[in-house]
N, C-alpha and C. Protein backbone atom coordinates (compact mmCIF):
# COMPACT_ATOMS: atom_id res chain seq x y z
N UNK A 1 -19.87 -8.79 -0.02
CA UNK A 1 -20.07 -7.43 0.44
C UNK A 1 -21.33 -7.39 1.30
N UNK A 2 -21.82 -6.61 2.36
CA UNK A 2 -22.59 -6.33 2.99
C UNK A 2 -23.48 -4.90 2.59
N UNK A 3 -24.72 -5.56 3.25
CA UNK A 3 -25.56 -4.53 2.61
C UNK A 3 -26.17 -4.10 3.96
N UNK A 4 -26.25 -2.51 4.32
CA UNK A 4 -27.20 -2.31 5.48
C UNK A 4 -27.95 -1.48 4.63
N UNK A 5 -29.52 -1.72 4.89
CA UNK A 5 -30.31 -1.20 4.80
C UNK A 5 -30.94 -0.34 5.81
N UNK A 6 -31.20 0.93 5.28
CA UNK A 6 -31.46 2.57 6.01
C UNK A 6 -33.43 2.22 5.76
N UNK A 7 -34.00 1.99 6.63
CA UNK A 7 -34.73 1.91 6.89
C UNK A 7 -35.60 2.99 7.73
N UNK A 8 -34.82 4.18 7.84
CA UNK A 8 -35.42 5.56 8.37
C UNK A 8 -35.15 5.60 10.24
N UNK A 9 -34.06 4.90 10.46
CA UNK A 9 -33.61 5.26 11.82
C UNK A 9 -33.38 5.96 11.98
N UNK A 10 -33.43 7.40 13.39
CA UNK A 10 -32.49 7.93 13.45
C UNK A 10 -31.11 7.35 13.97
N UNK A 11 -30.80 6.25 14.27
CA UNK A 11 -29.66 5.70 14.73
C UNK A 11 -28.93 5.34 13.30
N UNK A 12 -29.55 5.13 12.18
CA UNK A 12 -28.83 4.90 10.95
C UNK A 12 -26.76 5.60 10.80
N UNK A 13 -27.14 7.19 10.72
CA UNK A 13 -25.89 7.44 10.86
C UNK A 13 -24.93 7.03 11.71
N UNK A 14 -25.25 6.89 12.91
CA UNK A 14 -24.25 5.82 14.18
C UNK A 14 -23.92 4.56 13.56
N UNK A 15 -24.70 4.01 12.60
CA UNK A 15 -24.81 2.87 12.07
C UNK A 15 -24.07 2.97 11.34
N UNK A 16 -23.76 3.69 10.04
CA UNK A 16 -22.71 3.70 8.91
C UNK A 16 -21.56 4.36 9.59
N UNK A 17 -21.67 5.09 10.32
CA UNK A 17 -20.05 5.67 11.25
C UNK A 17 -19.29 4.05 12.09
N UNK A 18 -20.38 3.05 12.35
CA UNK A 18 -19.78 2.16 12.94
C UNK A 18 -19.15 1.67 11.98
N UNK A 19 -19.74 1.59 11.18
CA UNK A 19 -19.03 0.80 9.82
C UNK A 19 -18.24 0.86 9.39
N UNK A 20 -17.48 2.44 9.38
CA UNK A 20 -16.91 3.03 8.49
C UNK A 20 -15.75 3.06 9.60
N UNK A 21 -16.11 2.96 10.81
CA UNK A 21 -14.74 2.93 11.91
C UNK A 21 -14.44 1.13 11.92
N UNK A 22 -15.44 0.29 11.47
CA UNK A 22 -14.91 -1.22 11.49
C UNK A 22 -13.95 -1.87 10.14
N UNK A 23 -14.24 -0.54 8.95
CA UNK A 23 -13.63 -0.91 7.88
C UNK A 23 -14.22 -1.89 7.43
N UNK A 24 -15.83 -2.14 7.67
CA UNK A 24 -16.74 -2.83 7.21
C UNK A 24 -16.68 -2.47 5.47
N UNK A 25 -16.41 -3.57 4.28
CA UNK A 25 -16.95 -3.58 2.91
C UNK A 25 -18.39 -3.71 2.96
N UNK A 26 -18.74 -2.23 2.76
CA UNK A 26 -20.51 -2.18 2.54
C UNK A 26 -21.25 -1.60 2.00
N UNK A 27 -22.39 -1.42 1.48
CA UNK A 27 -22.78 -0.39 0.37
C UNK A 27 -24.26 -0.34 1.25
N UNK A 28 -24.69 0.91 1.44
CA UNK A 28 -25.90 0.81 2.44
C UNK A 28 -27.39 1.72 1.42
N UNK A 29 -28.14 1.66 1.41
CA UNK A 29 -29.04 2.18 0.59
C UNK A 29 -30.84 2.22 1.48
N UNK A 30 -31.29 3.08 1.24
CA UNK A 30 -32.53 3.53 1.68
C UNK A 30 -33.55 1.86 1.16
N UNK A 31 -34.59 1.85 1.61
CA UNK A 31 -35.44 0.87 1.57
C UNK A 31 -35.81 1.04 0.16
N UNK A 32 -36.30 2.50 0.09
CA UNK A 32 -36.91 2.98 -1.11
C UNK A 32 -35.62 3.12 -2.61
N UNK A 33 -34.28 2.97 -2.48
CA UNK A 33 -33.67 2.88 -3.46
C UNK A 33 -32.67 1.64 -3.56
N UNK A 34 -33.02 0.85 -3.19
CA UNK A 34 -32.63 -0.09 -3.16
C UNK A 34 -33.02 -1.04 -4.28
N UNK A 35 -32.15 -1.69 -5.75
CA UNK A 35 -32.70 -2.24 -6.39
C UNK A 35 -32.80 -3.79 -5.48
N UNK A 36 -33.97 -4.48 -5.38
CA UNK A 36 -34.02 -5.76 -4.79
C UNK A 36 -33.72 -6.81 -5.60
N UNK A 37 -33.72 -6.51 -6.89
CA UNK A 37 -33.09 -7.62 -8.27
C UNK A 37 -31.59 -7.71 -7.93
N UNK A 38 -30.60 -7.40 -6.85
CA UNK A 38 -29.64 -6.93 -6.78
C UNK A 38 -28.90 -7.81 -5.60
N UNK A 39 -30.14 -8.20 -5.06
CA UNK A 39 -29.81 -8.63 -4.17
C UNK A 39 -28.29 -10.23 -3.70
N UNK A 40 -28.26 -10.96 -4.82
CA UNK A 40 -27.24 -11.72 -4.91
C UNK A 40 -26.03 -11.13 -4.77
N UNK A 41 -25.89 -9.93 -5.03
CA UNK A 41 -24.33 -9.60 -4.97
C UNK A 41 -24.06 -9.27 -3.66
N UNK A 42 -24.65 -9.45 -2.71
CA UNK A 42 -23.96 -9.24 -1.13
C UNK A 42 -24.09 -10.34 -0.61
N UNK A 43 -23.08 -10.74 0.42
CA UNK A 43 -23.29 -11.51 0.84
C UNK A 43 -23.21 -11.89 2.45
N UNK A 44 -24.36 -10.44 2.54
CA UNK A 44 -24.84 -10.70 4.01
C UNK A 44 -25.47 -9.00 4.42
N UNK A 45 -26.00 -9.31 5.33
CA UNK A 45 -27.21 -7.92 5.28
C UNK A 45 -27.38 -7.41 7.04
N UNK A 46 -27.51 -6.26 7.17
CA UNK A 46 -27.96 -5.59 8.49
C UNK A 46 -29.30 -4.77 7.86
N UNK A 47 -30.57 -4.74 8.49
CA UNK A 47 -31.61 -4.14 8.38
C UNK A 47 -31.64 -3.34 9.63
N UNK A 48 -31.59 -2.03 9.72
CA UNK A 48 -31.81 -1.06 10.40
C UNK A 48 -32.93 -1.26 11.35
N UNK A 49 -33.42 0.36 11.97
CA UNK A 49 -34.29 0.48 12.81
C UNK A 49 -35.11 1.10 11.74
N UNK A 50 -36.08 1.51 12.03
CA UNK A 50 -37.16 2.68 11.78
C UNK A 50 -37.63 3.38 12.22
N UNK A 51 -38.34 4.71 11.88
CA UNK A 51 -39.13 5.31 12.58
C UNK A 51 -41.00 5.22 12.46
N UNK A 52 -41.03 4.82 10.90
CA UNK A 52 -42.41 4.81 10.96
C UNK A 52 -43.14 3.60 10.19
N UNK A 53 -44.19 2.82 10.27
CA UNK A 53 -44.66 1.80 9.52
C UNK A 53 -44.95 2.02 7.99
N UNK A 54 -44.37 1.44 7.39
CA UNK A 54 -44.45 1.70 5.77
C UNK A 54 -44.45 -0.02 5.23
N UNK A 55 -45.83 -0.21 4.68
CA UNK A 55 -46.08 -1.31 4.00
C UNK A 55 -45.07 -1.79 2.82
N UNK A 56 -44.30 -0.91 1.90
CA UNK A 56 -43.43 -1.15 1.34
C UNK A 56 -42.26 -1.65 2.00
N UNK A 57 -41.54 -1.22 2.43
CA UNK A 57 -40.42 -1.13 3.70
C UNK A 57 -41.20 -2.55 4.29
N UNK A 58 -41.84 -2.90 4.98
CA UNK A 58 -41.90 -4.33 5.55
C UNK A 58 -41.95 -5.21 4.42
N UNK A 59 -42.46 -5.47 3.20
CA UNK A 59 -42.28 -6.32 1.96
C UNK A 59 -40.89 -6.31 1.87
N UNK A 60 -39.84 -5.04 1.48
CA UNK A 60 -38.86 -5.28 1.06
C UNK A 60 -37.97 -6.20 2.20
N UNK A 61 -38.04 -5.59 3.40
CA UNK A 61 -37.28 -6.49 4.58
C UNK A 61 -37.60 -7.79 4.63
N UNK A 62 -38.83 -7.82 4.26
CA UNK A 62 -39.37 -9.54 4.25
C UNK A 62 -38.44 -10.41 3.24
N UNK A 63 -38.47 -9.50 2.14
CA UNK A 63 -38.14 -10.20 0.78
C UNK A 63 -36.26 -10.25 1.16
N UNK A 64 -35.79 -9.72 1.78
CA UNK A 64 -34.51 -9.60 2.53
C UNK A 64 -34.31 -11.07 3.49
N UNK A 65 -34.95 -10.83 3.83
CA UNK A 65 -34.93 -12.09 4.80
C UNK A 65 -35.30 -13.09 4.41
N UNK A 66 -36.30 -13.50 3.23
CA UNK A 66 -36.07 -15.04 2.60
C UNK A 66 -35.05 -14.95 2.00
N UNK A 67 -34.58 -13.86 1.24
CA UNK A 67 -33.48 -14.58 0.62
C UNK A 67 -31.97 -14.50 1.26
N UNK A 68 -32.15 -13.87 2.53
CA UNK A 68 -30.74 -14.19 3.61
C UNK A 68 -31.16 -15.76 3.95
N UNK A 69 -32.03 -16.17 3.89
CA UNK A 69 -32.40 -17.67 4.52
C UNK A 69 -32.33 -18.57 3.49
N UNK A 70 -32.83 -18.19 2.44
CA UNK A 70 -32.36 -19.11 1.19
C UNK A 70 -31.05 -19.25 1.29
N UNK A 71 -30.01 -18.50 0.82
CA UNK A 71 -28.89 -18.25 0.34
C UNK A 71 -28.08 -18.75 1.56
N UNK A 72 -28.63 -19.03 3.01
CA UNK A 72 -27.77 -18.85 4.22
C UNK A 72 -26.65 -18.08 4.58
N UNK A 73 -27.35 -16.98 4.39
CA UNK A 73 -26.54 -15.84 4.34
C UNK A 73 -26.31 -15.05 5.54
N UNK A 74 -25.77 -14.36 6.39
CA UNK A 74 -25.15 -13.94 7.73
C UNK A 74 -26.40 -12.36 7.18
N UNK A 75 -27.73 -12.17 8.33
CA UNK A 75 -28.45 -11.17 8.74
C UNK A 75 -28.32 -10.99 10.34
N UNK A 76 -28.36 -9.29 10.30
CA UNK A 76 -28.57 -8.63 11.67
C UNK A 76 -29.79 -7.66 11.36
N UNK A 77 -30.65 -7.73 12.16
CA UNK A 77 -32.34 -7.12 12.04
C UNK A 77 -31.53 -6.73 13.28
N UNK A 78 -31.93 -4.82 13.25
CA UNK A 78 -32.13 -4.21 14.71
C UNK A 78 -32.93 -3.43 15.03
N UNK A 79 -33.52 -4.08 15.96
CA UNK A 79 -34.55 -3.26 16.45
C UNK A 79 -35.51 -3.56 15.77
N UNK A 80 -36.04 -2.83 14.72
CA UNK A 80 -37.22 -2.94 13.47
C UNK A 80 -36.61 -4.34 12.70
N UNK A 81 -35.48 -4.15 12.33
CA UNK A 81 -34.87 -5.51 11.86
C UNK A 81 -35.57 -6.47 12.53
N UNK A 82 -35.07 -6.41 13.82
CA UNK A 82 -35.51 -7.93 14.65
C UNK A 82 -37.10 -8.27 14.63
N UNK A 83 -37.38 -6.89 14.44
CA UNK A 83 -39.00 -7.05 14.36
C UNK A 83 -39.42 -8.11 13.43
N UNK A 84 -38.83 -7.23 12.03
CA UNK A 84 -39.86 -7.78 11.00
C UNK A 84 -38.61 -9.16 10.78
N UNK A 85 -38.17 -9.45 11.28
CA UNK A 85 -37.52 -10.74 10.88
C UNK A 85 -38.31 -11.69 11.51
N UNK A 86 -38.70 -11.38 12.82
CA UNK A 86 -39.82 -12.25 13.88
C UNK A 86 -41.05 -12.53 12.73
N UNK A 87 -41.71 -11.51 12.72
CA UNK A 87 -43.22 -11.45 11.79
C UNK A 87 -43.07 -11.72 10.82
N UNK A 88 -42.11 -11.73 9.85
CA UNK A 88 -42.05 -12.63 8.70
C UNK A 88 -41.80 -14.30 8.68
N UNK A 89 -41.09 -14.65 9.80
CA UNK A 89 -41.03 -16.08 10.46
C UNK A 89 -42.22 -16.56 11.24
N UNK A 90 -43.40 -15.82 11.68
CA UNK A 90 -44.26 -16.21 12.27
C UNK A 90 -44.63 -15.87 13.48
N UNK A 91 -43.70 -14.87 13.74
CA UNK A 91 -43.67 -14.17 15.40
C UNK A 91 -44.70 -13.13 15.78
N UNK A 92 -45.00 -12.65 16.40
CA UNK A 92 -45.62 -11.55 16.69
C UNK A 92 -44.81 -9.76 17.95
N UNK A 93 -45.68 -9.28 17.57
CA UNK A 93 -45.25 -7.95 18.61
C UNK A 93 -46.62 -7.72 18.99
N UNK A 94 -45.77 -6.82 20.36
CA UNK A 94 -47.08 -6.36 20.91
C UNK A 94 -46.15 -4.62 21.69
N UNK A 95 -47.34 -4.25 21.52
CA UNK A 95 -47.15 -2.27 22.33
C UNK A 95 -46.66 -2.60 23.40
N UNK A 96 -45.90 -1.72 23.92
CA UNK A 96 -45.31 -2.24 25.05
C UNK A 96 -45.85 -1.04 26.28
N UNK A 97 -46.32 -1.24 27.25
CA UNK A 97 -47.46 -0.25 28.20
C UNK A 97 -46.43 1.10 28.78
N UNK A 98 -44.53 1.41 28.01
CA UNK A 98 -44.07 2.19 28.12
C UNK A 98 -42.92 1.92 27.44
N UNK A 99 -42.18 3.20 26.75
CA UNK A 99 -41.20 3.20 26.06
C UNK A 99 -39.85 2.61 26.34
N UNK A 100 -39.11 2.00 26.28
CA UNK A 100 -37.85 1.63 26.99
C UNK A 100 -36.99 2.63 25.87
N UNK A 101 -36.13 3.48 26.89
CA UNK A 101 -34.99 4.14 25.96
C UNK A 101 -33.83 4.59 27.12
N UNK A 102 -32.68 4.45 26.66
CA UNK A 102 -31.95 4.68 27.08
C UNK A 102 -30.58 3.23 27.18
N UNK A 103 -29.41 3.19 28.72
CA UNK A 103 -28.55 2.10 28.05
C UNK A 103 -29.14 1.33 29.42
N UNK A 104 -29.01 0.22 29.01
CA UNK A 104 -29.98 -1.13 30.14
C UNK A 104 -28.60 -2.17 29.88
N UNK A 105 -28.21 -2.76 30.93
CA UNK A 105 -27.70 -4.25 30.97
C UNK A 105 -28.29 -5.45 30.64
N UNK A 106 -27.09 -6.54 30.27
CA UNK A 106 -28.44 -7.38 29.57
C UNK A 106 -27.25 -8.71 29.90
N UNK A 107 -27.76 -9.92 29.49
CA UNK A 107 -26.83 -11.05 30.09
C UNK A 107 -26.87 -12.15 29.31
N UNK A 108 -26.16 -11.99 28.08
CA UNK A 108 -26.51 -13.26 27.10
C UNK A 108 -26.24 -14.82 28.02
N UNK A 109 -27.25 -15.50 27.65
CA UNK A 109 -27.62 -16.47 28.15
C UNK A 109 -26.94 -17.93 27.66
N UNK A 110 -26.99 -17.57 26.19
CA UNK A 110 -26.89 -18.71 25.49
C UNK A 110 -25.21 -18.47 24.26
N UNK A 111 -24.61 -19.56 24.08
CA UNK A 111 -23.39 -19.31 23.42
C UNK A 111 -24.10 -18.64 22.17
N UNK A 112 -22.95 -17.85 21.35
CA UNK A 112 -23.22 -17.58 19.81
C UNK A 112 -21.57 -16.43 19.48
N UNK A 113 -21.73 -16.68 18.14
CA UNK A 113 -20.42 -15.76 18.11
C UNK A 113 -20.61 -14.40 17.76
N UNK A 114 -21.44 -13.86 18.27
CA UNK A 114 -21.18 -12.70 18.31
C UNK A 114 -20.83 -11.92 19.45
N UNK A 115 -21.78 -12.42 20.39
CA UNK A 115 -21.43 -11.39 22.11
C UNK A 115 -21.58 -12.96 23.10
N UNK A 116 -20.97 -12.77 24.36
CA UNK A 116 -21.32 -13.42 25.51
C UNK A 116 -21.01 -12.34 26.38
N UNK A 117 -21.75 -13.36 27.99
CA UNK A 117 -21.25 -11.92 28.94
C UNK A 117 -22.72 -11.43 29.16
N UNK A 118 -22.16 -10.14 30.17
CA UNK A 118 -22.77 -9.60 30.21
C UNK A 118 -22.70 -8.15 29.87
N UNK A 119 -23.59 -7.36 28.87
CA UNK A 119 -23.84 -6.51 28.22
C UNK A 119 -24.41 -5.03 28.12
N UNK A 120 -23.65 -3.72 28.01
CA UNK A 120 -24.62 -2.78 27.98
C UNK A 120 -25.19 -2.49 26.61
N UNK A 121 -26.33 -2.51 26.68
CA UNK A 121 -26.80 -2.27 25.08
C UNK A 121 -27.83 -0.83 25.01
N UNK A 122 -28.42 -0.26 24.10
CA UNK A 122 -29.02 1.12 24.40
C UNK A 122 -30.07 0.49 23.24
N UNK A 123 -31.41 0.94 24.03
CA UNK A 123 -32.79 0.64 23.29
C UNK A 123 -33.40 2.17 23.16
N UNK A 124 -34.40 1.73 22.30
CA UNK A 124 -35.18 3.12 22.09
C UNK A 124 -36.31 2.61 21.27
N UNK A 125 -37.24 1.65 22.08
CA UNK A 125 -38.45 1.14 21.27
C UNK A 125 -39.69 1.17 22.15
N UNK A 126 -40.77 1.02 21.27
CA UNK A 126 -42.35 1.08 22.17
C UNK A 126 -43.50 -0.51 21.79
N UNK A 127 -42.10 -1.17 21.13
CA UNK A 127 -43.48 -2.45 20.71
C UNK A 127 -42.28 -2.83 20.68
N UNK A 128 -42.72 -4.51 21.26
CA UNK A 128 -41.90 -5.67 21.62
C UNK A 128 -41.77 -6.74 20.83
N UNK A 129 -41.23 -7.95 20.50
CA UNK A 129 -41.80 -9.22 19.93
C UNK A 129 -42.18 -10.11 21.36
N UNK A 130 -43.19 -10.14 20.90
CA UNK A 130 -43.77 -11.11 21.89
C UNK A 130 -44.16 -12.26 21.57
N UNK A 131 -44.09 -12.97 20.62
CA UNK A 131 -43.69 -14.38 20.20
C UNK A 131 -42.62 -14.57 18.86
N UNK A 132 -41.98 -15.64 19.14
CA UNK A 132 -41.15 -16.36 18.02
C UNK A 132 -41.20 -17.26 17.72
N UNK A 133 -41.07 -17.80 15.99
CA UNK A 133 -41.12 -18.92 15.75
C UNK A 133 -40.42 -20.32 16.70
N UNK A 134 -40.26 -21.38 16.34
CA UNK A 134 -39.90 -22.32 17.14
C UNK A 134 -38.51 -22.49 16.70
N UNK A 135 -38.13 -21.83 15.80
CA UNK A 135 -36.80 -22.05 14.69
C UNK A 135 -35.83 -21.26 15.44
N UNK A 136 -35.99 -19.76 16.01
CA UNK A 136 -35.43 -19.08 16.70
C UNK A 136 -35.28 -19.78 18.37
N UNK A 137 -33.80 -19.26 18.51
CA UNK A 137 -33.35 -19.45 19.82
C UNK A 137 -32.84 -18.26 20.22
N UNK A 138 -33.62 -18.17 21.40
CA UNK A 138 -33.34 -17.24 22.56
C UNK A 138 -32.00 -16.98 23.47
N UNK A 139 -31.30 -15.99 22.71
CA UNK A 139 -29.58 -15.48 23.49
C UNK A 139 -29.85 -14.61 24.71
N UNK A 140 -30.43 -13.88 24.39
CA UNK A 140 -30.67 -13.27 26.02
C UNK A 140 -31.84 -12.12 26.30
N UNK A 141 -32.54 -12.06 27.19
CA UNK A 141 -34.29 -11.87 27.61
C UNK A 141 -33.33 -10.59 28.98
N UNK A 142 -34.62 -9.35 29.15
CA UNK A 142 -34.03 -8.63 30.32
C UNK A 142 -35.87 -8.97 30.60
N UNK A 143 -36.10 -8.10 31.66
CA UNK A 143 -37.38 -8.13 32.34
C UNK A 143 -38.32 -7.50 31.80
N UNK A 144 -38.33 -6.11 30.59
CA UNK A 144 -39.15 -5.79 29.76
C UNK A 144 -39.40 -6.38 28.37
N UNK A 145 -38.63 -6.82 28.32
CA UNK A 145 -38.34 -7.82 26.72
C UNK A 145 -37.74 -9.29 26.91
N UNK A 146 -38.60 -10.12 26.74
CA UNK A 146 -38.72 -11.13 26.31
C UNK A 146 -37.40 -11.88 25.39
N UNK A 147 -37.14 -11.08 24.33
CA UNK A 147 -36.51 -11.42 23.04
C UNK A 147 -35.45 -10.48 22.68
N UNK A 148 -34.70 -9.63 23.77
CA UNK A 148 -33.37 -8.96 23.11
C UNK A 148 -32.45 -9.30 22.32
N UNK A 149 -32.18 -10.47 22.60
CA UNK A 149 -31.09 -10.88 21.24
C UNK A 149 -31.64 -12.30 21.54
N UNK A 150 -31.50 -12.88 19.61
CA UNK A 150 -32.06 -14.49 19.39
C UNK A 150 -31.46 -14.17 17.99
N UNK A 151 -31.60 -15.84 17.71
CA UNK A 151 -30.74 -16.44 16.63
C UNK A 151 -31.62 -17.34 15.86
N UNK A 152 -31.64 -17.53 14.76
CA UNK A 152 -32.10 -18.66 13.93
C UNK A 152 -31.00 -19.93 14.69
N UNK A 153 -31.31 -21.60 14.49
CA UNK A 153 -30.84 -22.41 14.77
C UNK A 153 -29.91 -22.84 13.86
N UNK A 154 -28.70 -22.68 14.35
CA UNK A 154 -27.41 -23.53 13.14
C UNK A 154 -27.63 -22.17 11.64
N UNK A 155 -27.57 -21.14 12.02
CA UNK A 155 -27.70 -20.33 11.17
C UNK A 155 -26.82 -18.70 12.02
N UNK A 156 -26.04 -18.28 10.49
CA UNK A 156 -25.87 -16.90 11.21
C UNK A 156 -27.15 -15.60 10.88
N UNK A 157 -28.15 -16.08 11.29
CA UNK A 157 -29.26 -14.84 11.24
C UNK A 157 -29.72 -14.38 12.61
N UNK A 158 -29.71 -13.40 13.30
CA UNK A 158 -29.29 -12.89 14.50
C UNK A 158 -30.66 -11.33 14.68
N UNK A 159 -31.21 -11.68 15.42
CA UNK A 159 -31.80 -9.62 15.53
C UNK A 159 -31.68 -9.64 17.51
N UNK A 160 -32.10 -7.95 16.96
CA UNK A 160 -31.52 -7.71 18.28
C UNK A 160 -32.48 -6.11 18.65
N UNK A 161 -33.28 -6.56 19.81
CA UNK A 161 -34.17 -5.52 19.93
C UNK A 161 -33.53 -4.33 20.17
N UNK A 162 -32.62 -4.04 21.22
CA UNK A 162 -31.67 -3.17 21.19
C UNK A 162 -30.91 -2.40 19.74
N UNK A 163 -30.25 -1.57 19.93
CA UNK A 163 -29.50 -0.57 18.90
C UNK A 163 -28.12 -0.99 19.46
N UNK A 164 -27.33 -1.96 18.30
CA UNK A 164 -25.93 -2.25 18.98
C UNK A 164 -25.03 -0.71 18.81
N UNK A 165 -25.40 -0.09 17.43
CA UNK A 165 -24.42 0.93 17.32
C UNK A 165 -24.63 2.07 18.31
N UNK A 166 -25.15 2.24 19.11
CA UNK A 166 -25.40 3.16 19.82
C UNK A 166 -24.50 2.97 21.64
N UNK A 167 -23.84 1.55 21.51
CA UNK A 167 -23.16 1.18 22.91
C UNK A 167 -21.73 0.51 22.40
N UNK A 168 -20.68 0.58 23.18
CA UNK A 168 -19.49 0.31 22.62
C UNK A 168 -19.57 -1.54 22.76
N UNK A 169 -20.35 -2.10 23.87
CA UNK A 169 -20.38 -3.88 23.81
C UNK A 169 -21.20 -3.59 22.42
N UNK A 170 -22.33 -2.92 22.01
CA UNK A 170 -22.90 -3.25 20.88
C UNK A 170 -22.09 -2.98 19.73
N UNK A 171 -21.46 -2.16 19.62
CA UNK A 171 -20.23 -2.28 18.50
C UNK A 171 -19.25 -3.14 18.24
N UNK A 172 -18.72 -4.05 19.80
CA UNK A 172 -18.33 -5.68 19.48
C UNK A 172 -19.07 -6.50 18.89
N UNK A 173 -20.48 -6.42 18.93
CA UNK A 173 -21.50 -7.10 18.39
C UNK A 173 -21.35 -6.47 16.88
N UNK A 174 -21.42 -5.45 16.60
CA UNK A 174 -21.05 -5.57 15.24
C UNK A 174 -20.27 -5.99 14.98
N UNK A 175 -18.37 -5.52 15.36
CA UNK A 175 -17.52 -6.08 14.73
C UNK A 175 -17.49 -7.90 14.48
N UNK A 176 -17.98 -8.51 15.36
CA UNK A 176 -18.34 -9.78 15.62
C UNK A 176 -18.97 -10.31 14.50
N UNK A 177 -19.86 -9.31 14.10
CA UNK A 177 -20.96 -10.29 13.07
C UNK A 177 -20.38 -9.87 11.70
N UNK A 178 -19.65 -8.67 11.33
CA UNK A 178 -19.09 -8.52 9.71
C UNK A 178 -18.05 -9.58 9.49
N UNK A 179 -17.09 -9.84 10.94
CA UNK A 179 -16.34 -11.00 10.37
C UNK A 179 -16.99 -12.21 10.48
N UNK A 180 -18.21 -12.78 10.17
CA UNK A 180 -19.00 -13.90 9.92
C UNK A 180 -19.22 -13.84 8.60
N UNK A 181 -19.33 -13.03 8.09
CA UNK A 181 -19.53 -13.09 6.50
C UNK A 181 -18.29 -13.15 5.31
């Protein structure tokens, strides 16, 4: 079963409507009610966006993401996902000197099974990742971001600075990644 975690997006509801139109098996729960002792019974995870920095909320995503990496388990970090999946691997962000929002084209670069092609995806962020571990590989970079979509190596763990549920190629990108799990 899949678990998305509501991490205080407003894109969240687009998020469980995608779901619920993919016939995705999923049980989705707030950061804050989420038992994390619980975590074995899914077996595979989407971490939302956010709206605001909460020290709890980055522990729990962290603690999400070792054990999607232990377990080798199929993760999608979006947006905030991709964030804290970077910074818990060793990556960094940085402010970005203006907001990117709205739908932008994008041109995956590199094979993976979720998207190829070229892509409309819809962002709505103000801080970037601006470095990644060496473990992550780079799917496809536009001219304000560096790191739109990347992959762990020989792994299905995937983030994606963009908001897939918010564009219909990004909703192939979902359907793409629930049947990986």
């Amino acid at each position: 079963m899949l678990l998305v975690v509501d991490n205080g997006s407003v894109y969240t509801p687009s998020l469980l409507n995608c779901m619920n139109e993919l016939h995705a098996n999923y049980e989705h729960y707030t950061v804050s009610d989420l038992n994390m002792s619980s975590l074995d019974k899914y077996s595979a995870f989407i971490l939302s966006g956010r709206r605001k920095n909460d020290p709890y909320m980055n522990a729990a995503n962290s603690k999400i993401i070792k054990h999607a990496l232990r377990k080798e388990e199929p993760l999608l970090g979006i947006c905030y996902g991709a964030e804290i999946l970077a910074l818990t691997l060793g990556g960094t962000l940085q402010k970005m000197t203006s907001s990117r929002q709205g739908l932008y084209q994008i041109e995956i670069k590199n094979d993976n099974p979720l998207i190829n092609g070229k892509i409309q995806v819809f962002e709505s962020h103000s801080y970037m990742i601006s470095k990644l571990d060496s473990s992550f590989k780079i799917l496809a970079s536009s001219s304000q971001c560096k790191f739109e979509f990347f992959c762990i190596e020989n792994q299905n763990i995937f983030g994606t600075q963009f908001h897939p549920e918010m564009s219909q190629d990004g909703k192939t990108l979902l359907k793409n990644f629930i049947s990986i799990q």
